[in-house]
Protein backbone atom coordinates (compact mmCIF):
# COMPACT_ATOMS: atom_id res chain seq x y z
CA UNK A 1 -42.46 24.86 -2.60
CA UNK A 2 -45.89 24.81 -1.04
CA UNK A 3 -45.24 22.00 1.27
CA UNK A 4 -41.83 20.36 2.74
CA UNK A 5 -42.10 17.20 3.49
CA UNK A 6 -40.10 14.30 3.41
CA UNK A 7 -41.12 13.23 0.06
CA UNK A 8 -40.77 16.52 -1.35
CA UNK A 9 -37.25 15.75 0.35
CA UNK A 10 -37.00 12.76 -1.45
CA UNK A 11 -37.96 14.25 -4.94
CA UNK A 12 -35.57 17.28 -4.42
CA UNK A 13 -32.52 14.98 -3.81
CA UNK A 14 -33.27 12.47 -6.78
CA UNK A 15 -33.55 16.12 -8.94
CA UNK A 16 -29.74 17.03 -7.58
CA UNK A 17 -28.84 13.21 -8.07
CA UNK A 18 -30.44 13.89 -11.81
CA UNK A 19 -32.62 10.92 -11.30
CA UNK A 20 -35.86 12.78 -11.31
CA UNK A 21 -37.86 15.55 -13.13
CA UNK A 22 -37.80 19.11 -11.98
CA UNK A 23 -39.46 20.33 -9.07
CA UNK A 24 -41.98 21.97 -10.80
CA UNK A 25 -42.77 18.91 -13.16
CA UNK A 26 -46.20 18.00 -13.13
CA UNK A 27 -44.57 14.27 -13.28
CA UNK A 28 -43.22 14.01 -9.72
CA UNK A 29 -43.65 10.32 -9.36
CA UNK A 30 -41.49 7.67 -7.96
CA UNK A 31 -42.03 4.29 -9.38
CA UNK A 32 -41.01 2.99 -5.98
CA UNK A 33 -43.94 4.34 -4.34
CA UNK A 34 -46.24 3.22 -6.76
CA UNK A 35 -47.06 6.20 -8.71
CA UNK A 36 -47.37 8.69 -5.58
CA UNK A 37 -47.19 12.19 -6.00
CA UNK A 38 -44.08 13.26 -4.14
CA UNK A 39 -44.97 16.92 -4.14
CA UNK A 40 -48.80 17.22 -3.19
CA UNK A 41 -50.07 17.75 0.44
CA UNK A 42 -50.68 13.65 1.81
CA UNK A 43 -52.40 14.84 4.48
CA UNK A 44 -54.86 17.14 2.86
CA UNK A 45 -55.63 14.69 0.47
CA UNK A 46 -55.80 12.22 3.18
CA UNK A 47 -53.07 9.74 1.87
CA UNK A 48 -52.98 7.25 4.35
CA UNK A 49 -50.22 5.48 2.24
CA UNK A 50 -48.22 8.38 1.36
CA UNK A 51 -48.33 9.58 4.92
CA UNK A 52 -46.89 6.29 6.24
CA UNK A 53 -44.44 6.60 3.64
CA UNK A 54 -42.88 10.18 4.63
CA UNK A 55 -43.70 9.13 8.68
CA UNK A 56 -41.10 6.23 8.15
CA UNK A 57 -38.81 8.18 5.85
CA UNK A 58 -38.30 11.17 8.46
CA UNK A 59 -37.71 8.47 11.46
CA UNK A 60 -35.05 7.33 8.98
CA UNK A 61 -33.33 10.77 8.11
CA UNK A 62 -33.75 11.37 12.02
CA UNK A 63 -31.63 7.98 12.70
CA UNK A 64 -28.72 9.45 10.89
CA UNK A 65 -28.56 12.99 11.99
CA UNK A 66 -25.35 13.87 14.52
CA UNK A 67 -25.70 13.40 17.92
CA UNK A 68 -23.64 16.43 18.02
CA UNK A 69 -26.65 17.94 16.63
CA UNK A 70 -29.25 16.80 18.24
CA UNK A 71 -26.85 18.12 21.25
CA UNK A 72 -26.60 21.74 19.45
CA UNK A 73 -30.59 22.21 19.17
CA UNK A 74 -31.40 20.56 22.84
CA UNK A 75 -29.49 23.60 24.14
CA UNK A 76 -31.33 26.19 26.32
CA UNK A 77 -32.05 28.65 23.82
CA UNK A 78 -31.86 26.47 20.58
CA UNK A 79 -35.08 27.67 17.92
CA UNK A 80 -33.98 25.14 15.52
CA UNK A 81 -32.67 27.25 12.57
CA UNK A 82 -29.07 26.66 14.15
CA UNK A 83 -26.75 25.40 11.38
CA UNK A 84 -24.72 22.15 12.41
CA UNK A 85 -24.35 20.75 9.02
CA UNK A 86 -22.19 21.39 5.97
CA UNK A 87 -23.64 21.50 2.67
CA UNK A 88 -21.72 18.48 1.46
CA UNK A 89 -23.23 16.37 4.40
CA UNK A 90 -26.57 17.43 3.87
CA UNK A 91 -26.12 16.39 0.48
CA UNK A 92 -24.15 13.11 1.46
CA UNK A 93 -28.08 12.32 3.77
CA UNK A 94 -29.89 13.26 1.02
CA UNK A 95 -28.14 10.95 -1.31
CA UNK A 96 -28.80 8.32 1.49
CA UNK A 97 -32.14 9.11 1.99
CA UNK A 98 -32.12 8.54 -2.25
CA UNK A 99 -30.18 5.06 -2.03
CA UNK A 100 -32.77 3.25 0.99
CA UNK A 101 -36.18 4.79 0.30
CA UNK A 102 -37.21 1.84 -1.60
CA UNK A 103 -35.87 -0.09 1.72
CA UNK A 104 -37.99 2.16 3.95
CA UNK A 105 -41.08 1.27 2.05
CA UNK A 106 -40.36 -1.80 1.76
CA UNK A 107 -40.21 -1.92 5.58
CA UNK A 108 -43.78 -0.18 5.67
CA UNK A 109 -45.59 -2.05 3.50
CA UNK A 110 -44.54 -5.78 4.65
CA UNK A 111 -45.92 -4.00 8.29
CA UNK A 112 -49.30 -2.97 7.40
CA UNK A 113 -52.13 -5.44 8.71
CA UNK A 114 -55.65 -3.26 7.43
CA UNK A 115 -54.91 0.31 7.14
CA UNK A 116 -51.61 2.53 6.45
CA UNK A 117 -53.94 4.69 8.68
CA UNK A 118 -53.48 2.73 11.77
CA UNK A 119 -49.59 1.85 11.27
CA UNK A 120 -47.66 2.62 13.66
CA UNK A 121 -44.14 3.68 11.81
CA UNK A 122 -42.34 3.86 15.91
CA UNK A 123 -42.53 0.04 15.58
CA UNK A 124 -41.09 -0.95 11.79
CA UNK A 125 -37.75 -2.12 11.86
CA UNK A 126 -36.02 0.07 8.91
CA UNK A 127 -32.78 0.71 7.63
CA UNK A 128 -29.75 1.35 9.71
CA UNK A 129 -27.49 3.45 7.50
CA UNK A 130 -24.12 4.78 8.95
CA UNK A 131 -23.26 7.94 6.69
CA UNK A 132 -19.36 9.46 6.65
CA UNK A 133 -20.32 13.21 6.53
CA UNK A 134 -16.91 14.37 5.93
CA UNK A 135 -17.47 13.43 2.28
CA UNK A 136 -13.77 11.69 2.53
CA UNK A 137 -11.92 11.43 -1.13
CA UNK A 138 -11.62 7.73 -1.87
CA UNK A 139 -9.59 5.61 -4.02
CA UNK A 140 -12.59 3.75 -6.31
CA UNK A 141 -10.72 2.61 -9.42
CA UNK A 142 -7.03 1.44 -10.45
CA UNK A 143 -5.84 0.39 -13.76
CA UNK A 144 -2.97 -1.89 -13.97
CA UNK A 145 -0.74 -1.39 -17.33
CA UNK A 146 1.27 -4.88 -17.18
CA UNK A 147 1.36 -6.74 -20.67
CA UNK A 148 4.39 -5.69 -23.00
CA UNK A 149 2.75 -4.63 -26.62
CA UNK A 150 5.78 -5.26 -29.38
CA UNK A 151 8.29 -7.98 -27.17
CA UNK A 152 7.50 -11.14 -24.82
CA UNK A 153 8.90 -10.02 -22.05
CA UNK A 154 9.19 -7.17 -19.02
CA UNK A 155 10.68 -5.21 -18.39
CA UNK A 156 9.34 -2.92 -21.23
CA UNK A 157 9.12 0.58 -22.63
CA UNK A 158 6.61 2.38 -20.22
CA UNK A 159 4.81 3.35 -23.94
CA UNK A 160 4.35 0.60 -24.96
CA UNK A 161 2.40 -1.47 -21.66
CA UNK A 162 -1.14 -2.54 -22.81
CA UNK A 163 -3.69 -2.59 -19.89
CA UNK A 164 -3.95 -6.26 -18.19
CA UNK A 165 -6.90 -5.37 -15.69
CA UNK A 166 -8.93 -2.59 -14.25
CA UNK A 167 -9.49 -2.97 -10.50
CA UNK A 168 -13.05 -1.40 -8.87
CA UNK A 169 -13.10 -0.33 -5.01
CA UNK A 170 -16.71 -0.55 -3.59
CA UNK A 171 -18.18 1.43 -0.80
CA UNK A 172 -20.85 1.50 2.10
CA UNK A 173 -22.11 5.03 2.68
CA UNK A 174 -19.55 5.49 5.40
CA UNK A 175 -16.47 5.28 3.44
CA UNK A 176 -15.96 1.18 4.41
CA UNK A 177 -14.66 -0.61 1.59
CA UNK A 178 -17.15 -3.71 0.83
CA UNK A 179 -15.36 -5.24 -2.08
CA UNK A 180 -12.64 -5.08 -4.63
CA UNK A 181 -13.58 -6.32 -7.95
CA UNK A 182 -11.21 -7.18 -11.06
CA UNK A 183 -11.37 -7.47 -15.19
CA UNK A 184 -7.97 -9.00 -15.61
CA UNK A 185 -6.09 -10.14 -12.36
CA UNK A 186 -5.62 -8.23 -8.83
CA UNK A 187 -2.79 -9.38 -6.64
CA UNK A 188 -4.00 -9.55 -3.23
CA UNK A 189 -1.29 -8.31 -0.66
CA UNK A 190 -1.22 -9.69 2.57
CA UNK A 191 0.85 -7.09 4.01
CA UNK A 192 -2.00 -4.16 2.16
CA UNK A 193 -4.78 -6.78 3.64
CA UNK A 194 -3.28 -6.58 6.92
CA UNK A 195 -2.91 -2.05 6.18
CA UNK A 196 -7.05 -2.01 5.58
CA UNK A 197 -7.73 -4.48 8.24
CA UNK A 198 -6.13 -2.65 10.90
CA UNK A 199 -8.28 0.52 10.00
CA UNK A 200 -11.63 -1.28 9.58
CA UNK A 201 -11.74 -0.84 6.29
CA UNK A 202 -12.19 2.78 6.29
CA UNK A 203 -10.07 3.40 3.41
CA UNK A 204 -9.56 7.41 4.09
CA UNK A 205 -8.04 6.73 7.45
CA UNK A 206 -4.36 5.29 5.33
CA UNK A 207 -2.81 8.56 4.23
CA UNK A 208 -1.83 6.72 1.59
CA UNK A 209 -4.41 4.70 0.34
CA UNK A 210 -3.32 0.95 -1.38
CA UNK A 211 -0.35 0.57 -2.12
CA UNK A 212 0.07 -0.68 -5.69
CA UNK A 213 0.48 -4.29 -6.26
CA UNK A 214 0.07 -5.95 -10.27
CA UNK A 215 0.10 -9.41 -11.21
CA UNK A 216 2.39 -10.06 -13.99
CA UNK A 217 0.90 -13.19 -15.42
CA UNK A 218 0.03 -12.89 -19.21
CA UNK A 219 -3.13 -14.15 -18.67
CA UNK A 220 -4.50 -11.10 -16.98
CA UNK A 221 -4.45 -9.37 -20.44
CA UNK A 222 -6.36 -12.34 -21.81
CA UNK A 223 -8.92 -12.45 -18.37
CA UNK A 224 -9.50 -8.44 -19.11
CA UNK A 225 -10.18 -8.78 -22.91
CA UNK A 226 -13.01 -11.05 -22.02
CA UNK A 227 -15.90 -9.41 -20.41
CA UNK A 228 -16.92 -9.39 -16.98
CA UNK A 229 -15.05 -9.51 -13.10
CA UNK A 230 -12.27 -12.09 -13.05
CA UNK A 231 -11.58 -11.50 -9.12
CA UNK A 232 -13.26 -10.52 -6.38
CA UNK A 233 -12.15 -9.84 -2.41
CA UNK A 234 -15.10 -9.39 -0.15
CA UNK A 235 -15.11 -8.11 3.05
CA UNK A 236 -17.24 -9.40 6.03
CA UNK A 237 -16.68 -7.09 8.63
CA UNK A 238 -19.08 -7.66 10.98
CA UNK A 239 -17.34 -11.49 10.89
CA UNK A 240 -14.07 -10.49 10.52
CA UNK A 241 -13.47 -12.31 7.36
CA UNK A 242 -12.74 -11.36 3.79
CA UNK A 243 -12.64 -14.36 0.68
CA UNK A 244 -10.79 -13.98 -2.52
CA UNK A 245 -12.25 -15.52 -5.33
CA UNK A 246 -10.92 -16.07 -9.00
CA UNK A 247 -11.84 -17.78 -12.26
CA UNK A 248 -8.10 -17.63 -13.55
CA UNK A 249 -4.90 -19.24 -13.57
CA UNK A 250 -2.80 -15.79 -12.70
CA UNK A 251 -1.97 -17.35 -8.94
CA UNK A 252 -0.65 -21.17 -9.92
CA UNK A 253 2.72 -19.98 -8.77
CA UNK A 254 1.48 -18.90 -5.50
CA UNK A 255 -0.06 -21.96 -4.95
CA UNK A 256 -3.80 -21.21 -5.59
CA UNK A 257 -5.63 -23.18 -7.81
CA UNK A 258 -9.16 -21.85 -9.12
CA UNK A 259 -12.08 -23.97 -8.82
CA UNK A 260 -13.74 -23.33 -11.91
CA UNK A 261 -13.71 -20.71 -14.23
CA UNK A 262 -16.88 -18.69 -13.08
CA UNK A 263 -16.98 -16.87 -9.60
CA UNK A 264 -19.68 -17.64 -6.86
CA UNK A 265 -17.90 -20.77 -5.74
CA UNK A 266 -16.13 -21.71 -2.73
CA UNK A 267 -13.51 -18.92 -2.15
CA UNK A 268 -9.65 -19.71 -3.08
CA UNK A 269 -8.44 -17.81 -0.48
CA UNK A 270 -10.15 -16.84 3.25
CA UNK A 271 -8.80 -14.62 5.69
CA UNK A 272 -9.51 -13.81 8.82
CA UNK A 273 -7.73 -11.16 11.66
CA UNK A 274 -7.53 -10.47 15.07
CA UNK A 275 -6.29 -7.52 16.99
CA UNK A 276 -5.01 -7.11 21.06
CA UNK A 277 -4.83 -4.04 22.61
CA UNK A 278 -6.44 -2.16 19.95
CA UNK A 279 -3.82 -3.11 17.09
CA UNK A 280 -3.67 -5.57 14.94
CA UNK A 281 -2.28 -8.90 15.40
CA UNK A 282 -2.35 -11.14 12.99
CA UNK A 283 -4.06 -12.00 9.55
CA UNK A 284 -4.50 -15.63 9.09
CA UNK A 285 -5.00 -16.51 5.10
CA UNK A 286 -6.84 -20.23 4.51
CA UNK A 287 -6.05 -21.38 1.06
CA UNK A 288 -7.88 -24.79 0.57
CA UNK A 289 -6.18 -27.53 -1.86
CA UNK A 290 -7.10 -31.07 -2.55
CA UNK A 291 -3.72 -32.23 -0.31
CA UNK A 292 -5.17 -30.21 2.58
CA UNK A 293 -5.59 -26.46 3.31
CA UNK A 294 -2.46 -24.36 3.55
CA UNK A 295 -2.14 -21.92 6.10
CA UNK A 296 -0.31 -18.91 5.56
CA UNK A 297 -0.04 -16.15 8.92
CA UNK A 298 0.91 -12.65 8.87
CA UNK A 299 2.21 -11.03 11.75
CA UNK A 300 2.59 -6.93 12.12
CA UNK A 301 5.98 -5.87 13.27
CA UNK A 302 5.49 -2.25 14.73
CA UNK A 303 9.09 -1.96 16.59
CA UNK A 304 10.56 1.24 14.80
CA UNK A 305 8.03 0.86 11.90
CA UNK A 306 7.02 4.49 10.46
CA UNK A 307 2.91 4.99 11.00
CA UNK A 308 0.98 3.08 8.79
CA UNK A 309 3.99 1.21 6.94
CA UNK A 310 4.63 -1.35 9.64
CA UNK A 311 6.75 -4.33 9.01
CA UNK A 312 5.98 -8.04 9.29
CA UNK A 313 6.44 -11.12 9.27
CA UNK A 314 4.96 -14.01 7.37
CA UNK A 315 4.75 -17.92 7.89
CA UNK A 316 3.40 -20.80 5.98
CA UNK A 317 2.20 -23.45 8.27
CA UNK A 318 4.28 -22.28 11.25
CA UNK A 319 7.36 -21.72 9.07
CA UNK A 320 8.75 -18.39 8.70
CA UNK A 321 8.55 -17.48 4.83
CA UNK A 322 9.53 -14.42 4.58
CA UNK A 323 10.20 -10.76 6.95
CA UNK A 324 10.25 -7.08 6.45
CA UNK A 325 11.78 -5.27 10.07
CA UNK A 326 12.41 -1.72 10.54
CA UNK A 327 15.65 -0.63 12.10
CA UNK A 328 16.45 2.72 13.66
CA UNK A 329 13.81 5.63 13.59
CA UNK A 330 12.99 7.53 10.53
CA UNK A 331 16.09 9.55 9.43
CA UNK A 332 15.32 12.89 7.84
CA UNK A 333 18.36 14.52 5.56
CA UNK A 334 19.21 17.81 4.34
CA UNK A 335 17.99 18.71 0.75
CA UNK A 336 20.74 18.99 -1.56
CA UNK A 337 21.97 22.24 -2.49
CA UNK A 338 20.85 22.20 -6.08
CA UNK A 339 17.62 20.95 -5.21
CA UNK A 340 15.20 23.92 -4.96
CA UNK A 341 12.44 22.47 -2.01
CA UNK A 342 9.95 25.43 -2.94
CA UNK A 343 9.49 24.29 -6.46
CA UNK A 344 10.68 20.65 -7.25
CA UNK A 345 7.75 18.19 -7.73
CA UNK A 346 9.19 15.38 -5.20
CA UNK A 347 11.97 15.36 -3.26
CA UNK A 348 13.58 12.77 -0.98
CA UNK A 349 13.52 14.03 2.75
CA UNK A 350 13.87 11.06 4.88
CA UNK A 351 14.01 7.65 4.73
CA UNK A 352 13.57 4.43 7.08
CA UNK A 353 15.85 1.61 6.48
CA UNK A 354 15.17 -2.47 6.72
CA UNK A 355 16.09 -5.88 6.36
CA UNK A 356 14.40 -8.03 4.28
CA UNK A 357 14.62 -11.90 4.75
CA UNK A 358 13.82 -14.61 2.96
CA UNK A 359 14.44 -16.62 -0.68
CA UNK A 360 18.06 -17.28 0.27
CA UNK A 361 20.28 -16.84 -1.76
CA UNK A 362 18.92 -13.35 -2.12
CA UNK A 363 20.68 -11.47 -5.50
CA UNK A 364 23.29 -9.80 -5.11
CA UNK A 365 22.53 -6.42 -5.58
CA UNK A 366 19.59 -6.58 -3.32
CA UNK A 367 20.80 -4.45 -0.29
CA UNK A 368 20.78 -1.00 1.01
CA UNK A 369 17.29 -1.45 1.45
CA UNK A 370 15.52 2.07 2.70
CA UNK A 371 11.49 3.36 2.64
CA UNK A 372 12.15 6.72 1.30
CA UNK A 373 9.68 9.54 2.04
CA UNK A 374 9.20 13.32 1.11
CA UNK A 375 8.46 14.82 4.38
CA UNK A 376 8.04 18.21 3.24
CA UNK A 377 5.39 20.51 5.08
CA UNK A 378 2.78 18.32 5.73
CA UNK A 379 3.73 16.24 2.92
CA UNK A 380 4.10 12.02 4.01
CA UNK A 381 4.45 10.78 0.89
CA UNK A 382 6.48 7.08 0.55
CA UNK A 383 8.29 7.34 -2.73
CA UNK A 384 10.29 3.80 -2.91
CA UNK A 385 10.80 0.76 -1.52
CA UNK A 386 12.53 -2.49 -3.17
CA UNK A 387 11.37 -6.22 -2.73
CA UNK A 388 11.44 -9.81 -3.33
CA UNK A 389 8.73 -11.97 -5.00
CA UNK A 390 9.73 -15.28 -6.49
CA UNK A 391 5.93 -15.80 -8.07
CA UNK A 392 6.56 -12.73 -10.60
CA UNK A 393 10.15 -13.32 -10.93
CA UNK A 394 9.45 -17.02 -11.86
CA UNK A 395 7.10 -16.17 -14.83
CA UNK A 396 8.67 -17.24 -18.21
CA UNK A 397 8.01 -13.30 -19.60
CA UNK A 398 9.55 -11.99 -16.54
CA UNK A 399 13.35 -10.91 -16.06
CA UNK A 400 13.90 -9.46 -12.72
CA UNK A 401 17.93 -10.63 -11.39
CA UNK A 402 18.11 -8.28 -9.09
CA UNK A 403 14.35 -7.74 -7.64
CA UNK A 404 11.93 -5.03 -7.51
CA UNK A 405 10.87 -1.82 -6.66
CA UNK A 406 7.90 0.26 -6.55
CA UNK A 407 8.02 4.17 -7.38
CA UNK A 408 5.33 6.29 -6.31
CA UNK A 409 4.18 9.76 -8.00
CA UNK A 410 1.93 12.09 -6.67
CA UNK A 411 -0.55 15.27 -8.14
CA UNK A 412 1.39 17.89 -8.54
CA UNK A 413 0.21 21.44 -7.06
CA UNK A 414 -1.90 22.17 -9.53
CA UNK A 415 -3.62 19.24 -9.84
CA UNK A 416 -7.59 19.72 -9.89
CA UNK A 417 -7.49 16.67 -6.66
CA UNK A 418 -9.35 18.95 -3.85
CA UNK A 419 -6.40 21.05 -2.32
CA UNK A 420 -5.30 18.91 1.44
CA UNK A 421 -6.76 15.27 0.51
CA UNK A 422 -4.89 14.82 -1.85
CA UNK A 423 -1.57 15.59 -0.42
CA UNK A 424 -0.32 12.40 0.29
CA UNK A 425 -2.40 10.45 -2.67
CA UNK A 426 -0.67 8.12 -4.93
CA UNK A 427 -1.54 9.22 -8.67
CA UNK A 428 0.29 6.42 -10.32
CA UNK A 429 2.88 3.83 -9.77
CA UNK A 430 5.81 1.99 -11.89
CA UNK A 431 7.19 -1.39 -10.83
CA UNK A 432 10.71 -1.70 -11.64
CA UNK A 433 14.33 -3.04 -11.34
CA UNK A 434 15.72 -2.81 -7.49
CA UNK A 435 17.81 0.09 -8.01
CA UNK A 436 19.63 -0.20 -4.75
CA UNK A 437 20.14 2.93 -2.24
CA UNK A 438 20.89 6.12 -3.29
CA UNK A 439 21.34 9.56 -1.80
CA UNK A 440 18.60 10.73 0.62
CA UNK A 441 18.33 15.04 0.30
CA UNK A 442 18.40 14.34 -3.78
CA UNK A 443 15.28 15.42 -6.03
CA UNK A 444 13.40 11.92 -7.21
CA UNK A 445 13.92 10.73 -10.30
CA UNK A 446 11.13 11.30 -12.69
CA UNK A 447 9.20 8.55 -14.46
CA UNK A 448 11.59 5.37 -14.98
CA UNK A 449 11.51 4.17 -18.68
CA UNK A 450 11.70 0.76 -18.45
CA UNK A 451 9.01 -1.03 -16.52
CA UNK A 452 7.28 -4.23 -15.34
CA UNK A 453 4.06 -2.52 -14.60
CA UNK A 454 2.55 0.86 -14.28
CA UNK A 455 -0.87 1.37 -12.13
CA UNK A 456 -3.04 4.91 -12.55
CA UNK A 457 -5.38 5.89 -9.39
CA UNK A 458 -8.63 7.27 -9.79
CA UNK A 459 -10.31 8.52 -6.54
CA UNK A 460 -13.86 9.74 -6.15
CA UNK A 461 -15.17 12.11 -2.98
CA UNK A 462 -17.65 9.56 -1.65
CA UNK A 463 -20.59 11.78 -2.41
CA UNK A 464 -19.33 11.77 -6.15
CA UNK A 465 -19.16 8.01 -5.85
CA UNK A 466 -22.72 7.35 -4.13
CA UNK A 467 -24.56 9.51 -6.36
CA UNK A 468 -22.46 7.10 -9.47
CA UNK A 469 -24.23 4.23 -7.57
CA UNK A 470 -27.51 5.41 -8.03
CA UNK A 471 -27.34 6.55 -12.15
């Protein structure tokens, strides 16, 4: 390179995004910029424009660099060549730089009154981009199986589940979840609502990141075979308010009625949350009905609750509906003696026990109710936990006596996940039977035959993901 400049910047990062032509191309244009040559010398060929461009585009790269190392090269001493960053985040800024050019000029050219000569770039308001430099590894994509292929009803074979809907995780550029989006039907979770909320919405700070949830309803397989999103949860954060919206009928049981059959309405569902003392205290859900809106309230128990799993409790207009409380601490076991710990895949190392109330009468066999976890090494991996929900177990295709239960698999060593963030990653999930307690020190049992539901995880590092955003 004969110059390096900020556009030259911006040309080498749309190469690595493979948006661009080579370095070397004689075709170095951005359409953005109106046919400018990103690689010649703007001020030797006394560019005005082009100059105001890269001015603009280097106070916003500036904006996002580290304090930490601004700190580093302020030191006595400092000559500037001192390296702060990683490569990953100095790809992660170039990728930003990529994503909010167009923004930046933008910005520039509704400022210019005469000449790009006499603009003063100190006084545009531009872009403020937050960027996670970590490059965190980020759940962006789950696919429900949930609709029974040869019968009527679940449970069914595990082989023969058709997929029912495909659910798509949406980022900002520092990791902050922005949406959820759905072909077929999501189930929105209070209690996972109430799990993001209490982080921010910064996905990678939940070891384990959403738990799995499915809607049973047959008419998520008929929602997914059409094309287009179905449902969508968005996420004000700056308001503290998210809205659920749906053009289906997968919810009637839960009480929520879609307004038509196309999104961009008036939300089905609104929530809103607080927090005191730095934790979370409630998540209020608004669900809007032609009697009057309902008003359901969720309420984090933390007494004895393991971190990140803590219990709850949940009203409907001041009524208590349901609970989950923790009793006890967690309660790690010895591994059983013909379980080898070195080698087996999952093993059950300690578990946290609960009550669950609510739905009296409550079957029979729902009891001995436990959060098992493998706890080995660093490992803090949740592998079961049983529960009650009337709305699946009152679908026609559904037969589910004695409850349900959710079983949680993970990569196994050699997975190609990058080695550490993955650890404690969910790579897919099967809703079953409650199966009631069991021994804790015994190796998990492998993948259950006969299912309700099975949901696959597919995470992205959010570098991967960004540059996916831009092709």
């Amino acid at each position: 390179m004969r110059n390096i400049t900020p556009l030259t910047t911006l040309a080498r990062y749309r190469r690595l995004a493979a948006l661009g032509p080579l370095l070397d191309s004689t075709d170095a244009s951005l359409s953005g910029l109106a046919g400018i040559n990103l690689l010649r010398d703007y001020v030797l060929a006394e560019d005005d424009r082009a100059h105001a461009y890269a001015r603009a585009m280097a106070r916003f790269m500036a904006s996002q660099f580290p304090d930490t190392y601004n700190d580093e090269l302020a030191k006595p001493g400092s000559d500037g060549t001192e390296r702060y960053l990683s490569r990953q985040a100095a790809f992660l800024l170039g990728i930003s730089l990529v994503q909010n050019a167009g923004d930046v000029i933008v910005a520039v050219d509704s400022a210019v009154q005469g000449s790009y000569a006499n603009l003063d770039v100190d006084l545009i308001d531009l872009p403020e981009v937050a960027v996670e430099l970590s490059d965190p590894l980020l759940l962006t994509s789950q696919r429900v199986y949930a609709q029974p292929g040869r019968s009527d009803t679940l449970p069914a074979n595990r082989s023969d589940l058709l997929i029912s809907a495909e659910l798509m995780f949406d980022y900002s550029e520092d990791g902050r979840v922005q949406s959820i989006s759905s072909e077929g039907c999501l189930a929105p979770s209070m209690q996972e609502l109430a799990r993001l909320f209490g982080v921010n919405g910064y996905m990678a700070k939940l070891s384990t990141q959403w738990l799995p949830s499915a809607s049973l309803s047959p008419q998520s397989r008929i929602a997914y075979s059409n094309p287009g999103i179905d449902e969508r949860l968005v996420f004000d954060w700056a308001a503290g308010t998210a809205t659920f919206e749906t053009g289906t009928t997968c919810h009637l049981l839960e009480g929520i009625q879609p307004g038509s059959t196309e999104l961009g309405g008036n939300p089905e569902i609104t929530y809103s949350w607080s927090f005191s003392n730095g934790k979370l205290s409630e998540v209020v859900a608004r669900i809007p009905r032609q009697s009057g809106t309902i008003v359901r309230t969720l309420v984090p128990e933390l007494s004895n609750a393991p971190a990140g799993f803590f219990g709850y409790r949940m009203m409907e207009e001041g009524v208590e509906q349901e609970s989950l409380i923790y009793s006890g601490g967690l309660q790690n076991c010895t591994v059983e003696d013909d379980v080898d710990a070195q080698i087996t895949a999952q093993v059950v190392t300690a578990y946290q026990s609960y009550a669950f109330s609510g739905y009296e009468p409550q079957p029979a066999g729902f009891n001995g109710l436990v959060l098992e976890f493998d706890t080995r090494g660093e490992l803090n991996r949740p592998l079961r936990y049983g529960f009650l929900s009337p709305e699946m177990a009152g679908l026609d295709t559904v037969d589910a006596e004695p409850g349900f239960e959710w079983a949680l698999y993970y990569p196994a060593g050699n997975s190609s996940m990058p080695a550490g963030e993955a650890l404690n990653l969910i790579q897919a999930a099967y809703l079953k039977s409650y199966g009631g307690s069991r021994n804790c020190g015994r190796e998990f049992e492998g993948v259950p035959s006969g299912v309700y539901a099975r949901v696959d995880y597919i995470y992205e590092n959010l570098s991967e993901y960004l540059v996916g955003l831009l092709e």
